[in-house]
C-alpha atoms as a PDB file:
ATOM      1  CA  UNK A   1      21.462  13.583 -24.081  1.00  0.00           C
ATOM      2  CA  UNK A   2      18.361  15.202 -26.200  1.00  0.00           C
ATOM      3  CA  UNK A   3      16.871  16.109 -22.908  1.00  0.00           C
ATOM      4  CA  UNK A   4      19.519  17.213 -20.815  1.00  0.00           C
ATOM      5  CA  UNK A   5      18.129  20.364 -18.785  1.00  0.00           C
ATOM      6  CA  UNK A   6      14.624  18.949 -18.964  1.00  0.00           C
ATOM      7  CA  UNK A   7      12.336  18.386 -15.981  1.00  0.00           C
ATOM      8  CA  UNK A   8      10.340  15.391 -15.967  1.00  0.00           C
ATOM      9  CA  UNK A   9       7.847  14.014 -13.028  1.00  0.00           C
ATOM     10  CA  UNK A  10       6.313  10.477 -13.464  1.00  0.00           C
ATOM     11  CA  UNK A  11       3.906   8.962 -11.070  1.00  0.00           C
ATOM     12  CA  UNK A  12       4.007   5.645  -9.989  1.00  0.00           C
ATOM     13  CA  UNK A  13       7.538   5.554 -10.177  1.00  0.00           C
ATOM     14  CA  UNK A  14       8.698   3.512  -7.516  1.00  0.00           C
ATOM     15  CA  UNK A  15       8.776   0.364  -9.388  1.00  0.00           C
ATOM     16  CA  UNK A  16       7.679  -1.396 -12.475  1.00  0.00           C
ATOM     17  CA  UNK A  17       6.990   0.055 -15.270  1.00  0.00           C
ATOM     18  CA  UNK A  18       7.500   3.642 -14.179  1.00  0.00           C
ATOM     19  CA  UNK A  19      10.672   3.256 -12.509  1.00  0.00           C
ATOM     20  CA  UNK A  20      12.221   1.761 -15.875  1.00  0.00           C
ATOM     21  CA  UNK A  21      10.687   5.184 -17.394  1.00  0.00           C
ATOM     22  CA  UNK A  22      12.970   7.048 -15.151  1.00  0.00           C
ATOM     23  CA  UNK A  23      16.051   5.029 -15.873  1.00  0.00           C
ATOM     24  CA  UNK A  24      15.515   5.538 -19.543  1.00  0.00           C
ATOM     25  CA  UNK A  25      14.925   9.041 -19.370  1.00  0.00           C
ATOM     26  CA  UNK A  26      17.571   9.777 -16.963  1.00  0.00           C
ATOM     27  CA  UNK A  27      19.698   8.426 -19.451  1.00  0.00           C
ATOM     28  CA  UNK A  28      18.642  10.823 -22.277  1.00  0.00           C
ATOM     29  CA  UNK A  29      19.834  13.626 -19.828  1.00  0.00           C
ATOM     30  CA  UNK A  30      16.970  14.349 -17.733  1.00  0.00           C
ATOM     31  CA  UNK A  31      16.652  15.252 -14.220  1.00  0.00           C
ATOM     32  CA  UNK A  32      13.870  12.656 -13.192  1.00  0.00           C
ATOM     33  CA  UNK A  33      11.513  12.737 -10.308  1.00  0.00           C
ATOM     34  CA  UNK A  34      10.109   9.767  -9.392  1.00  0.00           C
ATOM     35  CA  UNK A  35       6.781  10.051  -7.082  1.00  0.00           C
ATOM     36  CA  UNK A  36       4.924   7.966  -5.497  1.00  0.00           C
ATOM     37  CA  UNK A  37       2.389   6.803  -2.715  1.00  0.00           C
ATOM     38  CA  UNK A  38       5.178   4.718  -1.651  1.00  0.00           C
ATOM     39  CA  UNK A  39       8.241   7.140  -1.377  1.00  0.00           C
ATOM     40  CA  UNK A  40      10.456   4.143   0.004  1.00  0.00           C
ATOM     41  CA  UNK A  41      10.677   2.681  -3.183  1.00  0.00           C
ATOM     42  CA  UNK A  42      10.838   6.052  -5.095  1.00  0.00           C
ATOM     43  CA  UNK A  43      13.712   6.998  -3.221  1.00  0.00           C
ATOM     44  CA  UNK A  44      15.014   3.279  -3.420  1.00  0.00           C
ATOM     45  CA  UNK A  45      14.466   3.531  -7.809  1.00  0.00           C
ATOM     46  CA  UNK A  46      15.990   7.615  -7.537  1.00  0.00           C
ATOM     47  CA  UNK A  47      19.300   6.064  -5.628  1.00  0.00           C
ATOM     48  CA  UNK A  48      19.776   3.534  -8.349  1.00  0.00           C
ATOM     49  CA  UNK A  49      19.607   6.034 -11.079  1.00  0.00           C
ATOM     50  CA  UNK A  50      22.027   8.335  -9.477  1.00  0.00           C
ATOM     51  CA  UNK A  51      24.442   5.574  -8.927  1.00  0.00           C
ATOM     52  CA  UNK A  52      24.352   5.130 -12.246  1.00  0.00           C
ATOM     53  CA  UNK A  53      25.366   8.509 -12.891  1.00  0.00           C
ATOM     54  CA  UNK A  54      21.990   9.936 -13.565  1.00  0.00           C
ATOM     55  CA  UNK A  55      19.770  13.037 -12.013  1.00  0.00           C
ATOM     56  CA  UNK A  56      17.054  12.084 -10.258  1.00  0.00           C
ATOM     57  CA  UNK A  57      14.784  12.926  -6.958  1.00  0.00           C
ATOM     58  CA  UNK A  58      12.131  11.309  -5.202  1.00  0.00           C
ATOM     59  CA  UNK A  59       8.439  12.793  -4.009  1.00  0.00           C
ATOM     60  CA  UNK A  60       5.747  11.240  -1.803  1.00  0.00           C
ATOM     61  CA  UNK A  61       2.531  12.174  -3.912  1.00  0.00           C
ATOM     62  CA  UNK A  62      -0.588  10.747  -3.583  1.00  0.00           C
ATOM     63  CA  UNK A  63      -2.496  11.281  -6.976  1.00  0.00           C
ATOM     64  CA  UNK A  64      -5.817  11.268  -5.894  1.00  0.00           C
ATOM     65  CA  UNK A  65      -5.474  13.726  -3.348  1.00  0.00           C
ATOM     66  CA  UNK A  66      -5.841  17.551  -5.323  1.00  0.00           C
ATOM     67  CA  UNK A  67      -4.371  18.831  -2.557  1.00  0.00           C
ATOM     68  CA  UNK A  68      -1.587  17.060  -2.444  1.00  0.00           C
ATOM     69  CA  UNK A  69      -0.827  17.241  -6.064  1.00  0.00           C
ATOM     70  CA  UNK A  70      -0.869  20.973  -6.103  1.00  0.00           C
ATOM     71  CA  UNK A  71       1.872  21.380  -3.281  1.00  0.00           C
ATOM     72  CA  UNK A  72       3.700  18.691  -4.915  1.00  0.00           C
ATOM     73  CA  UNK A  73       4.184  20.164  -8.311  1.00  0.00           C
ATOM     74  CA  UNK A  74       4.302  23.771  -6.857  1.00  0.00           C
ATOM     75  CA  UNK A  75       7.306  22.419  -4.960  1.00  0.00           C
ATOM     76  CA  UNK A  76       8.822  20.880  -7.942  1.00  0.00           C
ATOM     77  CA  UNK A  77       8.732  24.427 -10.171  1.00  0.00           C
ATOM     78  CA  UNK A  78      10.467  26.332  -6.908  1.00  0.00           C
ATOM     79  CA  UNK A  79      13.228  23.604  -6.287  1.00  0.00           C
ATOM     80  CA  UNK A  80      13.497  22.958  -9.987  1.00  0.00           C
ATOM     81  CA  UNK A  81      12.136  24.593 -12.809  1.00  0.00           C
ATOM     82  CA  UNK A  82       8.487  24.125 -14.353  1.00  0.00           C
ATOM     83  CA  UNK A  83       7.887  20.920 -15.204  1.00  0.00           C
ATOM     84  CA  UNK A  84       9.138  19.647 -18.777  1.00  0.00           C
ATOM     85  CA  UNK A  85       7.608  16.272 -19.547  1.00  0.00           C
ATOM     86  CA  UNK A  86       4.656  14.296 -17.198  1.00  0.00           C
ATOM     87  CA  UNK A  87       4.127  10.602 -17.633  1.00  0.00           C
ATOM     88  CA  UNK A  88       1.111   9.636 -15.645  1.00  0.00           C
ATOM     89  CA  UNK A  89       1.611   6.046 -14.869  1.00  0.00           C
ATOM     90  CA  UNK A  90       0.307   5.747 -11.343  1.00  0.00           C
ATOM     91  CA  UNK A  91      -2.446   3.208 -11.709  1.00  0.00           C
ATOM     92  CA  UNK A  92      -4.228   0.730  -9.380  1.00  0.00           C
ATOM     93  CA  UNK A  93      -6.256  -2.670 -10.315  1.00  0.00           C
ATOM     94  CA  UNK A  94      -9.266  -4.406  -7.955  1.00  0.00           C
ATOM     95  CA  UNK A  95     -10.385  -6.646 -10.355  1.00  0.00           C
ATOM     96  CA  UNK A  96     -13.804  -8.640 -10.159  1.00  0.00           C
ATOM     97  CA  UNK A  97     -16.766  -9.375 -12.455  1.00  0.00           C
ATOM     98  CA  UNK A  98     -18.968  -7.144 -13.283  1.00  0.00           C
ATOM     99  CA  UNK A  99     -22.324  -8.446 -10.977  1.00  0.00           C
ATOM    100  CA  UNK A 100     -19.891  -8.672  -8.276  1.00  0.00           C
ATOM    101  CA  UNK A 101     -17.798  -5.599  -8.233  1.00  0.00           C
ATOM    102  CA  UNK A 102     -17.787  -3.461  -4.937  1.00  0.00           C
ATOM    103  CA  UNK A 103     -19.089   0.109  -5.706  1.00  0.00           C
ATOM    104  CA  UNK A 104     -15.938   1.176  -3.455  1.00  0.00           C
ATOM    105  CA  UNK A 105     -13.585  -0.816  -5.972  1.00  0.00           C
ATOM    106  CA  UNK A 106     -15.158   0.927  -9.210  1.00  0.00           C
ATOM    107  CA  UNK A 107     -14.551   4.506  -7.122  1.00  0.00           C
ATOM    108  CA  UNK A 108     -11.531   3.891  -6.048  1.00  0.00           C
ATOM    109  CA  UNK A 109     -10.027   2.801  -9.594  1.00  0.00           C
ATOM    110  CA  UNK A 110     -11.254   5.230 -11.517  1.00  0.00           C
ATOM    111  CA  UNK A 111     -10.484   8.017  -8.951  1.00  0.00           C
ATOM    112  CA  UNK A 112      -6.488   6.596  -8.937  1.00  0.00           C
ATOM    113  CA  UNK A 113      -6.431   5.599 -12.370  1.00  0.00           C
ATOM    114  CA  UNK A 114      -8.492   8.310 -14.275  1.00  0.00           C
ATOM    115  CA  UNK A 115      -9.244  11.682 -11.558  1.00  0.00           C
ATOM    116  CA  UNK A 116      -5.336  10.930 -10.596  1.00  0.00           C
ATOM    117  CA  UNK A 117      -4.655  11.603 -14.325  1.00  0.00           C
ATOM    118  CA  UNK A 118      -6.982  14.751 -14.775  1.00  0.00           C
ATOM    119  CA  UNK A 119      -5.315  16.269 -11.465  1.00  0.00           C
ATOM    120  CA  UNK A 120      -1.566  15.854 -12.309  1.00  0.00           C
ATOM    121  CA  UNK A 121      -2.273  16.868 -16.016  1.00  0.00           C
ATOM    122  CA  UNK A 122      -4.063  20.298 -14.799  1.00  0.00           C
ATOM    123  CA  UNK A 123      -1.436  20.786 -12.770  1.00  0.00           C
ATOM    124  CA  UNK A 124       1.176  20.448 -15.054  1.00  0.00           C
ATOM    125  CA  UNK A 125      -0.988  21.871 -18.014  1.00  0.00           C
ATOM    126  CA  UNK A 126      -0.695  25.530 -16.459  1.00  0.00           C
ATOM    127  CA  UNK A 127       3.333  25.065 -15.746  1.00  0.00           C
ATOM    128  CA  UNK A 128       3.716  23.649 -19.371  1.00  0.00           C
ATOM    129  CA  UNK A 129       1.147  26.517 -21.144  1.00  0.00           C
ATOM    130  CA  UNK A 130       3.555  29.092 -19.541  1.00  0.00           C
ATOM    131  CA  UNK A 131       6.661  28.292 -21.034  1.00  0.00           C
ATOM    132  CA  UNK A 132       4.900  27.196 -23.926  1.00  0.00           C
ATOM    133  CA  UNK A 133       6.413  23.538 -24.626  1.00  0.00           C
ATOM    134  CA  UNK A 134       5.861  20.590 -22.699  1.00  0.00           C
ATOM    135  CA  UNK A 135       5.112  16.894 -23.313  1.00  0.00           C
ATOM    136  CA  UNK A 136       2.392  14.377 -21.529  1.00  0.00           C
ATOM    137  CA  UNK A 137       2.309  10.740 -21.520  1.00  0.00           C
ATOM    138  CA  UNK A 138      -0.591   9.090 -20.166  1.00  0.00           C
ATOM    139  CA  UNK A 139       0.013   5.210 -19.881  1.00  0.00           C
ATOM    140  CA  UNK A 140      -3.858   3.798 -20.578  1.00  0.00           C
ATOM    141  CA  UNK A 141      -4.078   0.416 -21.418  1.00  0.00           C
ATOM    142  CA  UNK A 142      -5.051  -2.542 -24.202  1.00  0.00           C
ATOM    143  CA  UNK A 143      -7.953  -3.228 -22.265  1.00  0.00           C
ATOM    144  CA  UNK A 144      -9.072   0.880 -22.477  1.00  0.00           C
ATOM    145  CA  UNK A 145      -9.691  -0.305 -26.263  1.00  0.00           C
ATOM    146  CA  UNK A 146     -11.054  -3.810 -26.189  1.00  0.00           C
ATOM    147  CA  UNK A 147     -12.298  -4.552 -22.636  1.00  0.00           C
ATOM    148  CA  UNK A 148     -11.652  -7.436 -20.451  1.00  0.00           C
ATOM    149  CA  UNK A 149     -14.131  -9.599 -18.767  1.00  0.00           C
ATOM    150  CA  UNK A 150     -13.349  -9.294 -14.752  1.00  0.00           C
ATOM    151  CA  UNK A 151     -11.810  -5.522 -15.690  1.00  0.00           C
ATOM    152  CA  UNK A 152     -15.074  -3.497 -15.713  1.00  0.00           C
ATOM    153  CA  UNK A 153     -13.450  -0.709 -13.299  1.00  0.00           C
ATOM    154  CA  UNK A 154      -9.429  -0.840 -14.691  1.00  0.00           C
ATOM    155  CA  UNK A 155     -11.051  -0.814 -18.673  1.00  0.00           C
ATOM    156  CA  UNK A 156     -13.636   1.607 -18.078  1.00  0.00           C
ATOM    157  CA  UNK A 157     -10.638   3.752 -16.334  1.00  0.00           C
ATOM    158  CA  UNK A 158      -8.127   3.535 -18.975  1.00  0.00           C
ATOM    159  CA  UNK A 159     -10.918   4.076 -21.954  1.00  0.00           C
ATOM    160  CA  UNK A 160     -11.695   7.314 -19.983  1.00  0.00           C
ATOM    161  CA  UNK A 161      -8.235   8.504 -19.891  1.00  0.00           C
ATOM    162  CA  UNK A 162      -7.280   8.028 -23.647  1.00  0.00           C
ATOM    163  CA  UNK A 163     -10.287  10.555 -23.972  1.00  0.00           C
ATOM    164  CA  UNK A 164      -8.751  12.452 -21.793  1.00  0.00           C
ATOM    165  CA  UNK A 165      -5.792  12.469 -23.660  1.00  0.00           C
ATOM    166  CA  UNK A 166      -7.483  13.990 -26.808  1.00  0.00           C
ATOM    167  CA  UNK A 167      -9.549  16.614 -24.787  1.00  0.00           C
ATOM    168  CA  UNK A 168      -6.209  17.707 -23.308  1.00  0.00           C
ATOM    169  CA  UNK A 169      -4.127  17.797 -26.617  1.00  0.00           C
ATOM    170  CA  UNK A 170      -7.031  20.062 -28.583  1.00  0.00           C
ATOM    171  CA  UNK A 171      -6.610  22.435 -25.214  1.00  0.00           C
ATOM    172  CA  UNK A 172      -2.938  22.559 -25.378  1.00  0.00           C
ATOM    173  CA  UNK A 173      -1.603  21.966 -29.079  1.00  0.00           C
ATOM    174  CA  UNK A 174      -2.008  25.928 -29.308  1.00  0.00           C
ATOM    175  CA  UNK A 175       0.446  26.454 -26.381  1.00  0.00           C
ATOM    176  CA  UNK A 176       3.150  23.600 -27.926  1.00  0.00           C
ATOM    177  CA  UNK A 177       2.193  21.242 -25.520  1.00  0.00           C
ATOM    178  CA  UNK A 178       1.554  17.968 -26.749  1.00  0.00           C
ATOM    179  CA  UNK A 179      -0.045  15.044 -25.349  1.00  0.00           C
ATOM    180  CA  UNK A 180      -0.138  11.814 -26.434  1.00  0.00           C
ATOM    181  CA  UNK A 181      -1.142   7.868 -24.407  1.00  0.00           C
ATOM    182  CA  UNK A 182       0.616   4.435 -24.670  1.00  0.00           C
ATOM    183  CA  UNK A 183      -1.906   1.429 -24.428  1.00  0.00           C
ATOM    184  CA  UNK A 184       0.194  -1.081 -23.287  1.00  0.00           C
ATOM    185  CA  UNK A 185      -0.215  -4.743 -23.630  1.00  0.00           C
ATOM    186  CA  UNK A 186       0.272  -7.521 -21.430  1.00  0.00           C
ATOM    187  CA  UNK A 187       3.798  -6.376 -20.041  1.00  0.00           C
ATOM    188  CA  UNK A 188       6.042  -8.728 -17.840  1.00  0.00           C
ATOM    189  CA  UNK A 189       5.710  -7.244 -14.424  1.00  0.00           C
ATOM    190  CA  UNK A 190       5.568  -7.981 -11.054  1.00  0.00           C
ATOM    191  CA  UNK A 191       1.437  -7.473 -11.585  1.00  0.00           C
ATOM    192  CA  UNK A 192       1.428 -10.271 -14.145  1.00  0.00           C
ATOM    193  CA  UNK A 193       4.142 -12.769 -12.960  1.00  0.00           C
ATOM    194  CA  UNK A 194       1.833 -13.760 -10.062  1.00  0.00           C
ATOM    195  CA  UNK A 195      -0.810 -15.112 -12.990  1.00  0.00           C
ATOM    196  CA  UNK A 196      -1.379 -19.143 -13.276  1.00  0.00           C
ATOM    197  CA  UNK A 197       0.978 -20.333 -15.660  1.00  0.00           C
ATOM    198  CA  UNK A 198      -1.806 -21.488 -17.660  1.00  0.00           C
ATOM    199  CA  UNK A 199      -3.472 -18.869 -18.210  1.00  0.00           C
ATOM    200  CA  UNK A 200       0.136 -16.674 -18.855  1.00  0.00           C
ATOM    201  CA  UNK A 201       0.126 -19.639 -21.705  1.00  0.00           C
ATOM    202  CA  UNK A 202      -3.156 -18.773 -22.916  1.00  0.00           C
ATOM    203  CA  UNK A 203      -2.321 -14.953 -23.126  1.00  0.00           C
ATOM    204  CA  UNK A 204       0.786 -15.424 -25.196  1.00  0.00           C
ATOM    205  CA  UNK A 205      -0.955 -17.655 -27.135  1.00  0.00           C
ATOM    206  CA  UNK A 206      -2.809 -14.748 -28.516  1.00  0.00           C
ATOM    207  CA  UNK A 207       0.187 -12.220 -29.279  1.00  0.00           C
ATOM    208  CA  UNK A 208       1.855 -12.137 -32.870  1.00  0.00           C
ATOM    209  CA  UNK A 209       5.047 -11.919 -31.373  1.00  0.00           C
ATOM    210  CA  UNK A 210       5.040 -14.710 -28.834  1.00  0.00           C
ATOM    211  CA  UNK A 211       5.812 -13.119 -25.884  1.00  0.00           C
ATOM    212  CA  UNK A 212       4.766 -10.761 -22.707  1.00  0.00           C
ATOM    213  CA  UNK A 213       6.300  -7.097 -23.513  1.00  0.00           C
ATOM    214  CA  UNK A 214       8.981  -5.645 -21.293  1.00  0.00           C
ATOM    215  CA  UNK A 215       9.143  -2.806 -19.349  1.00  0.00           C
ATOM    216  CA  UNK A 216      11.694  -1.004 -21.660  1.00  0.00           C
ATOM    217  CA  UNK A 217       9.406  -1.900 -24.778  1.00  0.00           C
ATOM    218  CA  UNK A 218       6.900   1.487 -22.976  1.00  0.00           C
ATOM    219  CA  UNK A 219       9.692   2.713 -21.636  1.00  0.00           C
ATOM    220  CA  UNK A 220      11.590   3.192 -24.869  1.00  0.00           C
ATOM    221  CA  UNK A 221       8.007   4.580 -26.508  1.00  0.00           C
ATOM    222  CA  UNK A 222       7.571   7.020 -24.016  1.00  0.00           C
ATOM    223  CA  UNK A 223      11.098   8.410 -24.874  1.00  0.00           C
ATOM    224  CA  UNK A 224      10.041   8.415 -28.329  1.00  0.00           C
ATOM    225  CA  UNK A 225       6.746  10.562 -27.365  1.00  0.00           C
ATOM    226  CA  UNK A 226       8.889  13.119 -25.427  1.00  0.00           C
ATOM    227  CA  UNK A 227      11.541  13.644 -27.668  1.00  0.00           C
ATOM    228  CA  UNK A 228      11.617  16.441 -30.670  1.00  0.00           C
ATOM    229  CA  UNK A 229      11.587  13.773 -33.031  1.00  0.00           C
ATOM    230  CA  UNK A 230       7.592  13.292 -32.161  1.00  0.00           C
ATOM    231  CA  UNK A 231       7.000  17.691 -32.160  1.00  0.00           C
ATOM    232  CA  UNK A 232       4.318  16.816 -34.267  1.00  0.00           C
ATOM    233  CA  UNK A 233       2.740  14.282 -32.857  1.00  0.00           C
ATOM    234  CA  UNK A 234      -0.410  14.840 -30.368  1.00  0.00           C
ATOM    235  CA  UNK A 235      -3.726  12.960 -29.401  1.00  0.00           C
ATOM    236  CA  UNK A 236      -2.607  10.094 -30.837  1.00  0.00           C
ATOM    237  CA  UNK A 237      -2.587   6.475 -28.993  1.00  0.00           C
ATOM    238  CA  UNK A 238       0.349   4.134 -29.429  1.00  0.00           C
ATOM    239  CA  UNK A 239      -0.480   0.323 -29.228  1.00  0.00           C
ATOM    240  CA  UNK A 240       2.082  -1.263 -27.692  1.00  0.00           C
ATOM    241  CA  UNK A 241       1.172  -4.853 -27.294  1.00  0.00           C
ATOM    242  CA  UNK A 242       2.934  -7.165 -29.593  1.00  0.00           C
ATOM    243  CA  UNK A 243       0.082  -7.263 -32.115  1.00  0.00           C
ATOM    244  CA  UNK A 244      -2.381  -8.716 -30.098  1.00  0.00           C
ATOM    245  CA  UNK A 245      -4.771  -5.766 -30.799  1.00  0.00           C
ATOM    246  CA  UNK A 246      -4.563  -4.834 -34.431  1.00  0.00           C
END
């Protein structure tokens, strides 16, 4: 329970990846918010945690909207307290090769994937520099470090937020706020269950370990990241990908 009373928000929480965030978080003691475009399925993933005896609230929030993001976390800090911990995980993919991307699918990737970031992070940033402690995840990605052919928009997002991540840890370290990314791997998701089986061969081919990652294998590194035990850890990116980047 080593963060009972904390606050924590994490967007893109309705399913996947994030939503397993919550459930591990909420276990350490948490109260959790779980927001989301979709607030169905944040509600949905909120229910399950508090059946399981866990805190945890659901918010509609639509990352790329300033507006909205402002009111949302506002809200939280009246209902709650100021915000604790932030996990930006929200994160969208229109994949397509480079001669043939859609300018709208480059702007609308990086504006989820990267601006989304930047707006929840400011937002929280000024809650967290108040009270003078706070933690921030940023989930970026494998292909943020080495690139992926057909991923020009989604690699060029997640390489901007990891330098992001630095900016915003040299800002904040002198407030006790740290801030830190995961780059996950290939994880097993809904996102990568719907690949040929082929070419899921192919990519497992090239891990170390054998095998796609699992939604707890972030889920328990973000824990890690948040906890006291990593007080004096900031700017730093953890690989989480099963040695397939080394």
């Amino acid at each position: 329970m080593e963060l009972k009373d904390k606050v924590v928000l994490i967007t893109g929480g309705g399913q996947g990846i994030g939503q397993t965030i919550g459930e591990n978080l909420a276990g350490m003691g948490a109260h959790v918010v779980l927001a989301d475009i979709n607030q169905e399925n944040a509600e949905k993933s909120a229910e399950a945690i508090r059946s399981s005896g866990g805190s945890a609230s659901s918010v509609l929030l639509n990352v790329a909207d300033a507006e909205n993001v402002k009111q949302a976390f506002d809200s939280l800090a009246n209902e709650f307290k100021p915000l604790d911990i932030l996990v930006n995980n929200a994160g969208i993919t229109k994949d397509g090769l480079l001669i043939r991307m859609k300018e709208g699918d480059w702007d609308s990737v990086l504006t989820v994937n990267l601006k989304g970031s930047f707006l929840c992070g400011q937002q929280a940033a000024k809650q967290m520099m108040k009270q003078r402690q706070g933690a921030i995840v940023n989930i970026a990605s494998i292909v943020g470090v080495m690139g992926n052919a057909g991923q020009a928009n989604y690699s060029a997002s997640k390489a901007g937020l990891i330098g992001l991540t630095k900016t915003m840890a040299r800002e904040l370290a002198s407030r006790n706020v740290t801030v830190n990314a995961i780059a996950p791997g290939f994880i097993d998701t809904e996102m990568t269950r719907v690949l040929d089986e082929k070419f899921r061969d192919k990519l497992i081919e090239q891990i170390p370990l054998a095998r796609l990652g699992l939604p707890q294998d972030i889920a328990h590194s973000v824990a890690f990241l948040v906890s006291d035990r990593a007080g004096y850890i900031t700017g730093q990116v953890l690989n989480v990908n099963g040695g397939m980047l080394m």
